[in-house]
Protein backbone atom coordinates (compact mmCIF):
# COMPACT_ATOMS: atom_id res chain seq x y z
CA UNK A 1 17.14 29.08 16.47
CA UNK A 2 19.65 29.99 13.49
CA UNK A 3 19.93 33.30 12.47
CA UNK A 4 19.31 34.36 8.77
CA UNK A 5 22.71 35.12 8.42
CA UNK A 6 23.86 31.70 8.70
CA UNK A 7 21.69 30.88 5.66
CA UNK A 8 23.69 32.81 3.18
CA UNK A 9 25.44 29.47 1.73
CA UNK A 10 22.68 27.71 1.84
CA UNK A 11 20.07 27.06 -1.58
CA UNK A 12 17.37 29.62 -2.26
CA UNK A 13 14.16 29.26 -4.45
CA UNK A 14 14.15 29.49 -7.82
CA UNK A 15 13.07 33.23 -8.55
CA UNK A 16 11.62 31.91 -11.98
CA UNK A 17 9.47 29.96 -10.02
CA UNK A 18 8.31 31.90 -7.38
CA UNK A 19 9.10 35.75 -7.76
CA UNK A 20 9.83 38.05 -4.87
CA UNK A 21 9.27 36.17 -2.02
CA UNK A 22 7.73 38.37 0.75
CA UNK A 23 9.17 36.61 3.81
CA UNK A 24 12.22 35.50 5.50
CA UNK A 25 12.94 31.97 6.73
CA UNK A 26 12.45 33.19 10.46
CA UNK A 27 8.99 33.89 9.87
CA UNK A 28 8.22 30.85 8.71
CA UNK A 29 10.33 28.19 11.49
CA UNK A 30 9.95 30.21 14.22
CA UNK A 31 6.03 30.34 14.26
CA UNK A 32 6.11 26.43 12.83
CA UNK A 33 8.23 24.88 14.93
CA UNK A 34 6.18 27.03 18.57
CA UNK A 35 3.18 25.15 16.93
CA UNK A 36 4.84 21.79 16.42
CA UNK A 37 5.95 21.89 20.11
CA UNK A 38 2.26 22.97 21.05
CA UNK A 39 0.12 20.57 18.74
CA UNK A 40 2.54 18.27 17.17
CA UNK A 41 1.07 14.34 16.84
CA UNK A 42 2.71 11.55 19.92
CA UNK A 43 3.24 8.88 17.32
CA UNK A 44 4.69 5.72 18.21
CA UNK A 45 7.72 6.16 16.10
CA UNK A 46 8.80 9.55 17.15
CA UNK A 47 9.47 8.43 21.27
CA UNK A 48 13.13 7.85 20.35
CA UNK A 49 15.57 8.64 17.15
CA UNK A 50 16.55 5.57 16.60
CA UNK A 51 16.63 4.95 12.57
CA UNK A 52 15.63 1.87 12.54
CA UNK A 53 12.04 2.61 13.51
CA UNK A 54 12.37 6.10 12.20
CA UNK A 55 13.13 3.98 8.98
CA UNK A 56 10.33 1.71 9.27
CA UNK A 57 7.74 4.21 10.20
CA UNK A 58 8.50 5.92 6.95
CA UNK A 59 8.19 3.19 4.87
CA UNK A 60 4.97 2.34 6.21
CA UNK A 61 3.85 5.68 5.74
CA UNK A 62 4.45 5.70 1.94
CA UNK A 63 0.96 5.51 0.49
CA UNK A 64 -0.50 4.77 3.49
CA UNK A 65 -2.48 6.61 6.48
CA UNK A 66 -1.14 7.51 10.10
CA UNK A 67 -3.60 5.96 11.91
CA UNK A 68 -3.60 2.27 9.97
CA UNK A 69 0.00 2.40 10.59
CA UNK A 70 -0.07 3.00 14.42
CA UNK A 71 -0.76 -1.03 15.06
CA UNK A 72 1.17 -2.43 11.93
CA UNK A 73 4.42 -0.51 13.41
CA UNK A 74 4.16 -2.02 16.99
CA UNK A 75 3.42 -5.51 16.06
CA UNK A 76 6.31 -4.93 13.16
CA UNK A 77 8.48 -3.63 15.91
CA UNK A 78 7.53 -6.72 18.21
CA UNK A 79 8.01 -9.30 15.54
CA UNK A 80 11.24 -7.71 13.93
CA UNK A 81 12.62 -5.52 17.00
CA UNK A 82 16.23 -4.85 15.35
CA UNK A 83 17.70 -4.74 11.87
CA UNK A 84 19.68 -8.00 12.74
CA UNK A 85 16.13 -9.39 13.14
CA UNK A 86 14.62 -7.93 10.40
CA UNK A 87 17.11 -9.25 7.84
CA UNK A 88 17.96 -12.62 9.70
CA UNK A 89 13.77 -13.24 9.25
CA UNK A 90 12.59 -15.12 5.79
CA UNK A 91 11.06 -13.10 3.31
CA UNK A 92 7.17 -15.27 4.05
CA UNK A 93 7.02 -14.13 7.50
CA UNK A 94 8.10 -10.79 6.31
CA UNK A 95 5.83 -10.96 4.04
CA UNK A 96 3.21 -12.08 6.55
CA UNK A 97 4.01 -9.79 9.25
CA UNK A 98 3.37 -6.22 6.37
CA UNK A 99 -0.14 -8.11 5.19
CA UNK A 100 -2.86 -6.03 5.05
CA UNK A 101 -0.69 -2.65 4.36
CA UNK A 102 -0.45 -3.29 0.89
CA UNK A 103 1.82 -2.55 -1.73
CA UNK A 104 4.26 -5.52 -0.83
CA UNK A 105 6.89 -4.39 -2.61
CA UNK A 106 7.99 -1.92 0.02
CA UNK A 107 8.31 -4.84 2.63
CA UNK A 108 10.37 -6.24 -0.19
CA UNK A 109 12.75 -3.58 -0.15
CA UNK A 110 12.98 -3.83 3.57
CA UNK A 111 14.15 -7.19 3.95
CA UNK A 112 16.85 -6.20 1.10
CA UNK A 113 18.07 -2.84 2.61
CA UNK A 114 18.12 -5.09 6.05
CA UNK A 115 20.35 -7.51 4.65
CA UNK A 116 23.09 -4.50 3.07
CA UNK A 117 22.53 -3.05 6.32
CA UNK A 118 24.06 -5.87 8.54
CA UNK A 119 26.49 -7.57 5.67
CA UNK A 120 28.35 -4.17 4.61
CA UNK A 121 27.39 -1.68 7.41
CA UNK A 122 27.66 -3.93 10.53
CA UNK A 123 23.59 -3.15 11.34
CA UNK A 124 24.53 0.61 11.64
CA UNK A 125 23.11 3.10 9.95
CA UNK A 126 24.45 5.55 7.47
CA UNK A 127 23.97 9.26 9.33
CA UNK A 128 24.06 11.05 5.29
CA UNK A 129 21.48 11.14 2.71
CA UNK A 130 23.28 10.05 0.13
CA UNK A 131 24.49 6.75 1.51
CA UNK A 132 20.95 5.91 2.75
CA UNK A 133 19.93 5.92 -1.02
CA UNK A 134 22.46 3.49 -1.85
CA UNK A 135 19.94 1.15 0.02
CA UNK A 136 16.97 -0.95 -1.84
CA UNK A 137 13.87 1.23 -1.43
CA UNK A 138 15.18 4.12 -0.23
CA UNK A 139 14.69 7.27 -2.21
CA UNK A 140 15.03 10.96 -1.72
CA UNK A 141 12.14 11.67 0.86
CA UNK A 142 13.01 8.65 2.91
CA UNK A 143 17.03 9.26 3.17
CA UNK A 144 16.11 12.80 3.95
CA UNK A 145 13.59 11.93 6.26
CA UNK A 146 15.49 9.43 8.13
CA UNK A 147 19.11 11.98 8.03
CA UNK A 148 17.18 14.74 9.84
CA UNK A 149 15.09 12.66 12.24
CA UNK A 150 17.71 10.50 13.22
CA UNK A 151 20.56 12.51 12.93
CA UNK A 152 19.68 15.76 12.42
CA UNK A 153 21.39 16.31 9.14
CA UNK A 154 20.44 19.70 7.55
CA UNK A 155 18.27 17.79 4.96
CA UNK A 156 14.71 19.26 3.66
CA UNK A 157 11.72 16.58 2.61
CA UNK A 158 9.20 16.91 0.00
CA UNK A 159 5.60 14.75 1.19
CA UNK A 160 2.39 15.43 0.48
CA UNK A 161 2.02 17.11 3.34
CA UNK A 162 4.78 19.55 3.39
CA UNK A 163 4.46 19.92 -0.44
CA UNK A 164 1.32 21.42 -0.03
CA UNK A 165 2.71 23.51 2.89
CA UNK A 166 5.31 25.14 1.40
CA UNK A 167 3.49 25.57 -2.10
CA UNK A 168 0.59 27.37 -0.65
CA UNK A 169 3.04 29.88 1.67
CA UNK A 170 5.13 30.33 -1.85
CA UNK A 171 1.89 30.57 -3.97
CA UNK A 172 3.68 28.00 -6.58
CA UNK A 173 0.67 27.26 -8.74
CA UNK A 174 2.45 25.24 -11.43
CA UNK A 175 1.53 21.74 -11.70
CA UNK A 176 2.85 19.19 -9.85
CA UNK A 177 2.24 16.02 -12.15
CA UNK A 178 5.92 14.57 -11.85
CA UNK A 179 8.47 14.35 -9.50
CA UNK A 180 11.05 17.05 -11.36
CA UNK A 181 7.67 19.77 -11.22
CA UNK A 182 8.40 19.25 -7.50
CA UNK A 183 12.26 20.37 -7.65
CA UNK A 184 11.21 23.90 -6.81
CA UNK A 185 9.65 23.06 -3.77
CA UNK A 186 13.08 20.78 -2.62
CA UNK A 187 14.79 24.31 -3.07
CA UNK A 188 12.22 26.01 -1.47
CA UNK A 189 12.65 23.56 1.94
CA UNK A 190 16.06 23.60 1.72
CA UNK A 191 16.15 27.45 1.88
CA UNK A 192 13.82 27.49 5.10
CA UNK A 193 14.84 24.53 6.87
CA UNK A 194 16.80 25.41 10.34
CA UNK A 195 20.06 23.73 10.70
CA UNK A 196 20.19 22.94 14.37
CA UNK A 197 16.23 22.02 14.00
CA UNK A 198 15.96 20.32 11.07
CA UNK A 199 14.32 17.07 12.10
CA UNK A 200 12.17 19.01 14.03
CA UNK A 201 11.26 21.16 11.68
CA UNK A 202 10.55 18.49 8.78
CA UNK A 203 7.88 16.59 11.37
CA UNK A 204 6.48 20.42 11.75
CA UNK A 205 6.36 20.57 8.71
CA UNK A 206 4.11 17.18 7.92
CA UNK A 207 1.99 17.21 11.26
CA UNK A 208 1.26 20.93 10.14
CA UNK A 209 -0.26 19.72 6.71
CA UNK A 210 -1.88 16.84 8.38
CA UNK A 211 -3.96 18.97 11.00
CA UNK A 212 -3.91 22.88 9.83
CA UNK A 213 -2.99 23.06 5.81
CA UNK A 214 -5.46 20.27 4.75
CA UNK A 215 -6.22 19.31 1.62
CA UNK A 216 -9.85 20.23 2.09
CA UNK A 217 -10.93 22.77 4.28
CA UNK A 218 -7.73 24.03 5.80
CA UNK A 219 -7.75 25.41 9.06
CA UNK A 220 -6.59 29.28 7.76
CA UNK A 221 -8.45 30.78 10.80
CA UNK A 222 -6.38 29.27 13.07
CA UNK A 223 -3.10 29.27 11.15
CA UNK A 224 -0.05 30.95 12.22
CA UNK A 225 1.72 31.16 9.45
CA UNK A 226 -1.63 32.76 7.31
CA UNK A 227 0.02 36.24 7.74
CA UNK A 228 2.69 35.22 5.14
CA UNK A 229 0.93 32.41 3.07
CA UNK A 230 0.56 33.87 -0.58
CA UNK A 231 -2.46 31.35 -1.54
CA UNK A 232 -3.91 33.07 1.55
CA UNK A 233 -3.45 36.58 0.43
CA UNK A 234 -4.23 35.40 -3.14
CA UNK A 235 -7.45 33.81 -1.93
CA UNK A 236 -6.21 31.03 -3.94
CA UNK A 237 -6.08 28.21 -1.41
CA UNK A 238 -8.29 26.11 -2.89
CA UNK A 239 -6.42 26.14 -5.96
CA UNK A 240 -2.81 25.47 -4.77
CA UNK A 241 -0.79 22.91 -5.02
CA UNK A 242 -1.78 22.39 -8.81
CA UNK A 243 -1.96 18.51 -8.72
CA UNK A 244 -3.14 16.00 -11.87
CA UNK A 245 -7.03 14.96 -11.63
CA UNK A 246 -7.32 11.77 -9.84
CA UNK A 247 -7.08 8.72 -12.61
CA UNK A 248 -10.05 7.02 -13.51
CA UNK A 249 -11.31 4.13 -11.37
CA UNK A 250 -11.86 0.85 -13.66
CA UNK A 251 -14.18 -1.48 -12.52
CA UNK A 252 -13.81 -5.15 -12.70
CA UNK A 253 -15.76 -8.62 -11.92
CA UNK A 254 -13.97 -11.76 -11.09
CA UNK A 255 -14.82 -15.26 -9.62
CA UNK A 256 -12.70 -16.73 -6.94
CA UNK A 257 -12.49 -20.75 -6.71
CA UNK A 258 -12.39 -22.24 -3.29
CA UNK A 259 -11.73 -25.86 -4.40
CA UNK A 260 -11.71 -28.55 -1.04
CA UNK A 261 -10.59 -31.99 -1.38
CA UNK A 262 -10.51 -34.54 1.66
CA UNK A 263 -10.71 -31.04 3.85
CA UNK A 264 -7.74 -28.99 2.24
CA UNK A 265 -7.60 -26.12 -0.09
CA UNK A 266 -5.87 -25.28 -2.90
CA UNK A 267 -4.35 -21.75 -2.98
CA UNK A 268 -1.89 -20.25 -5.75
CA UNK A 269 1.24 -17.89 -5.53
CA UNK A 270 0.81 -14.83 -7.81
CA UNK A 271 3.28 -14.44 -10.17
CA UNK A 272 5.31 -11.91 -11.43
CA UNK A 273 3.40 -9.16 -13.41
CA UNK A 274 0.21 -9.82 -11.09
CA UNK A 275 -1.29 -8.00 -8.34
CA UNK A 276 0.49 -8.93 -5.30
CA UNK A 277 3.27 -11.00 -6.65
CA UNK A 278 4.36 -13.71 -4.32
CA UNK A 279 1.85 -13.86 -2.22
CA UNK A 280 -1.06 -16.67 -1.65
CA UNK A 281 -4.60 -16.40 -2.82
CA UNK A 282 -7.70 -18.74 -4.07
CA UNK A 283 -7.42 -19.03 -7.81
CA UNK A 284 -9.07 -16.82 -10.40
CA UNK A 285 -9.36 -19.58 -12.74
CA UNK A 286 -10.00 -23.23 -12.58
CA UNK A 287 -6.64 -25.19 -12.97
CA UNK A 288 -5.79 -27.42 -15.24
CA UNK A 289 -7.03 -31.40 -14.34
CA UNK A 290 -9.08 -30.14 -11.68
CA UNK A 291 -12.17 -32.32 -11.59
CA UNK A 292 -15.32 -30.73 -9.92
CA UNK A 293 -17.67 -32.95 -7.98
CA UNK A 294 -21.31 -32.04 -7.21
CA UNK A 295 -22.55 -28.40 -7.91
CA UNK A 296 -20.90 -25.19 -7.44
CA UNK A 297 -21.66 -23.24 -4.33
CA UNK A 298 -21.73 -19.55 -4.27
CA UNK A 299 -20.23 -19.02 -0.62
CA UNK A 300 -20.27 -14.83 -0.74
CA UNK A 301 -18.39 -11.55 -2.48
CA UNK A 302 -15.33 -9.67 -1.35
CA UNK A 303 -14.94 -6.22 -2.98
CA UNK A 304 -11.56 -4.43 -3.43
CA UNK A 305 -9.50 -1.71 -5.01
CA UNK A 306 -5.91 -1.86 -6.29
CA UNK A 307 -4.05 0.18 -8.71
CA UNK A 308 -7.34 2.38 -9.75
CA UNK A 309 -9.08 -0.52 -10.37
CA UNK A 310 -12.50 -0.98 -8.25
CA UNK A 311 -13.28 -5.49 -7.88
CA UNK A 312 -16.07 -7.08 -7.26
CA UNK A 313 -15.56 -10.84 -6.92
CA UNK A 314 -17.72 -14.09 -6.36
CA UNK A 315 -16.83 -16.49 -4.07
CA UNK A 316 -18.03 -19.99 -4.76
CA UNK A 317 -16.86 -23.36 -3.22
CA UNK A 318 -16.57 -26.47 -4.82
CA UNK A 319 -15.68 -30.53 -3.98
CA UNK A 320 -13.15 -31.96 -6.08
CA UNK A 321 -13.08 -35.45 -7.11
CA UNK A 322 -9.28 -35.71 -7.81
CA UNK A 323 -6.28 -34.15 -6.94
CA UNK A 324 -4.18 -33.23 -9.38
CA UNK A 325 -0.56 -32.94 -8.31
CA UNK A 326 0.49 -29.12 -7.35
CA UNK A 327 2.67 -26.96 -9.28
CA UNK A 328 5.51 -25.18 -8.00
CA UNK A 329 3.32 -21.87 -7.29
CA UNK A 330 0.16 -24.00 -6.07
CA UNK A 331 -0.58 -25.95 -2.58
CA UNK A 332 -3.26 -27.85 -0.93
CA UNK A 333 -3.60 -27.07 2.71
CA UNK A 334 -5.58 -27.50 5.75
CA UNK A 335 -7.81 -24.38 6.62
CA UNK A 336 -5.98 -23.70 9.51
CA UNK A 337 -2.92 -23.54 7.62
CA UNK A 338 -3.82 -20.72 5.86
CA UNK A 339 -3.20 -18.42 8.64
CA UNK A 340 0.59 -18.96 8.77
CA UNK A 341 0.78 -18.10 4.91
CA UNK A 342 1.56 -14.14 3.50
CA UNK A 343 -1.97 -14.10 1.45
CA UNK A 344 -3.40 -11.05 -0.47
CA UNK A 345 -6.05 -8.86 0.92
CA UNK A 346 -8.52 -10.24 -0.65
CA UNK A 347 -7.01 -13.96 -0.13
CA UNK A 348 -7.27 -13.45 3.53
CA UNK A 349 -11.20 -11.71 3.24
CA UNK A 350 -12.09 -15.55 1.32
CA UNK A 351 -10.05 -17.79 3.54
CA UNK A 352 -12.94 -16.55 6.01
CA UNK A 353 -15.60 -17.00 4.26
CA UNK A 354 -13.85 -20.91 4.86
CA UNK A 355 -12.58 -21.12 8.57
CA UNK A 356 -15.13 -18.32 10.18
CA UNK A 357 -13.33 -16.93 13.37
């Protein structure tokens, strides 16, 4: 464990922001990091420090819950086992292998930072911070994440998790609505974070907000560190961290078009500027020189949320009589075929409604 002393150089909280505060680093790692050895999570990712899964695990993380991400990472892991895989693959079976995690971008950003990673780093990994974030997708949080994990660089992190952490031990009650509010908080990490622990530490830090310093109902009874939490001694963790009201959820109806012809399908790209650009779904809108035959079937409803917005759609299924010829972002294909394509959640829930398992 580092002593205080060897802290002197290193950033302290803003006073401004958080007055006096009434503890020392000690009493905050030592106590965190006896729990983290005690209760700390056995993810999949942490069993070695390699950075390549350290890096994926984090991605996958963004936005996203632990325990959806447990399967996505090994069959991720399984499809793309190396960064020379990874950026080797296509973007479609990418693509394909992040469906169903959502947000698509960040699988994106992946296959980018792969390909830097092997053309102008050899595969190897940057061991600082700052030349992680010279890579597509990779921002503060995640080059921290992955310099202290990996490589146990002296770098804090700033989650959800540990936000809420360290703002409830510090009592910062100002509100949190954009990512400079958070800046005292980065100062506030970098003052307690151990330098021979960090990585440690920084998954102490998250697992600790995951299981003990919950959003609701926190765990205070059983908290070590409730001897020095202000929002504790403020009876004021409730209240803390001061986050913006949730945004309002918008609620939509659409109608999907399953449109068959001599047994295939006709499924469209989305485009940039939609939901889910680049990947397959059924159209929201009958094309143009589409000719339907017979009536319209209603064949079910898939309900969704993206981006605040709450969908209900319809499902129906209609014959066409002719087949126009495809655009460049449309294609008619056999049912089966529409497992091997990267389709949007709610493109996969229709194509069973289609070809039932």
């Amino acid at each position: 464990m580092v002593s205080d002393t060897n802290r002197t150089n290193r950033p302290q909280p803003r006073q401004k922001a958080f007055g006096e505060l009434p503890w020392n680093a000690a009493a905050i790692t030592r106590p965190l990091l006896a729990w983290y050895r005690r209760a700390g999570r056995d993810l999949p990712w942490r069993r070695s420090r390699d950075p390549y899964r350290i890096w994926i695990s984090e991605v996958m993380l963004q936005q996203t819950q632990v325990e959806r991400v447990r399967d996505y990472f090994q069959r991720f892991l399984a499809r793309f086992p190396t960064v020379d895989d990874l950026a080797a693959a296509p973007e479609p079976d990418v693509l394909r292998a992040w469906e169903g995690l959502g947000y698509y971008r960040r699988a994106r950003q992946l296959h980018a930072a792969a390909g830097q990673l092997v053309s102008r780093h050899g595969g190897i990994f940057p061991h600082t911070a700052d030349e992680l974030r010279q890579l597509p997708g990779i921002g503060r949080y995640t080059a921290a994440a992955i310099a202290s994990i990996a490589f146990n660089q002296p770098e804090p992190i700033i989650e959800a998790n540990s936000r809420r952490v360290l703002a409830r031990l510090a009592g910062y009650d100002q509100p949190l609505a954009r990512p400079r509010d958070e800046e005292p908080l980065w100062q506030l990490a970098a003052a307690v974070l151990p330098q021979r622990s960090a990585g440690r530490f920084n998954q102490a830090l998250m697992d600790f907000g995951a299981i003990i310093c919950t959003a609701a109902q926190p765990q205070c009874s059983a908290c070590p560190l409730a001897g020095v939490c202000v929002a504790k001694q403020q009876q004021r963790v409730t209240e803390i961290p001061h986050l913006p009201a949730p945004r309002t959820i918008r609620r939509l109806r659409e109608t999907a078009f399953i449109l068959r012809q001599r047994g295939r399908l006709l499924v469209e790209r989305r485009q940039p500027g939609e939901w889910w650009e680049g990947l397959w779904d059924f159209p929201r809108k009958l094309p143009t020189g589409i000719k339907i035959a017979g009536p319209r079937h209603q064949v079910g409803e898939v309900s969704y949320t993206v981006t605040h917005h709450q969908v209900s759609c319809r499902v129906t299924l209609s014959e066409v009589s002719a087949r126009p010829r495809a655009t460049r972002h449309q294609r008619w294909v056999r049912p089966n075929d529409l497992a091997t394509l990267a389709m949007t959640a709610p493109g996969r829930r229709i194509a069973r409604l289609v070809t039932p398992r």
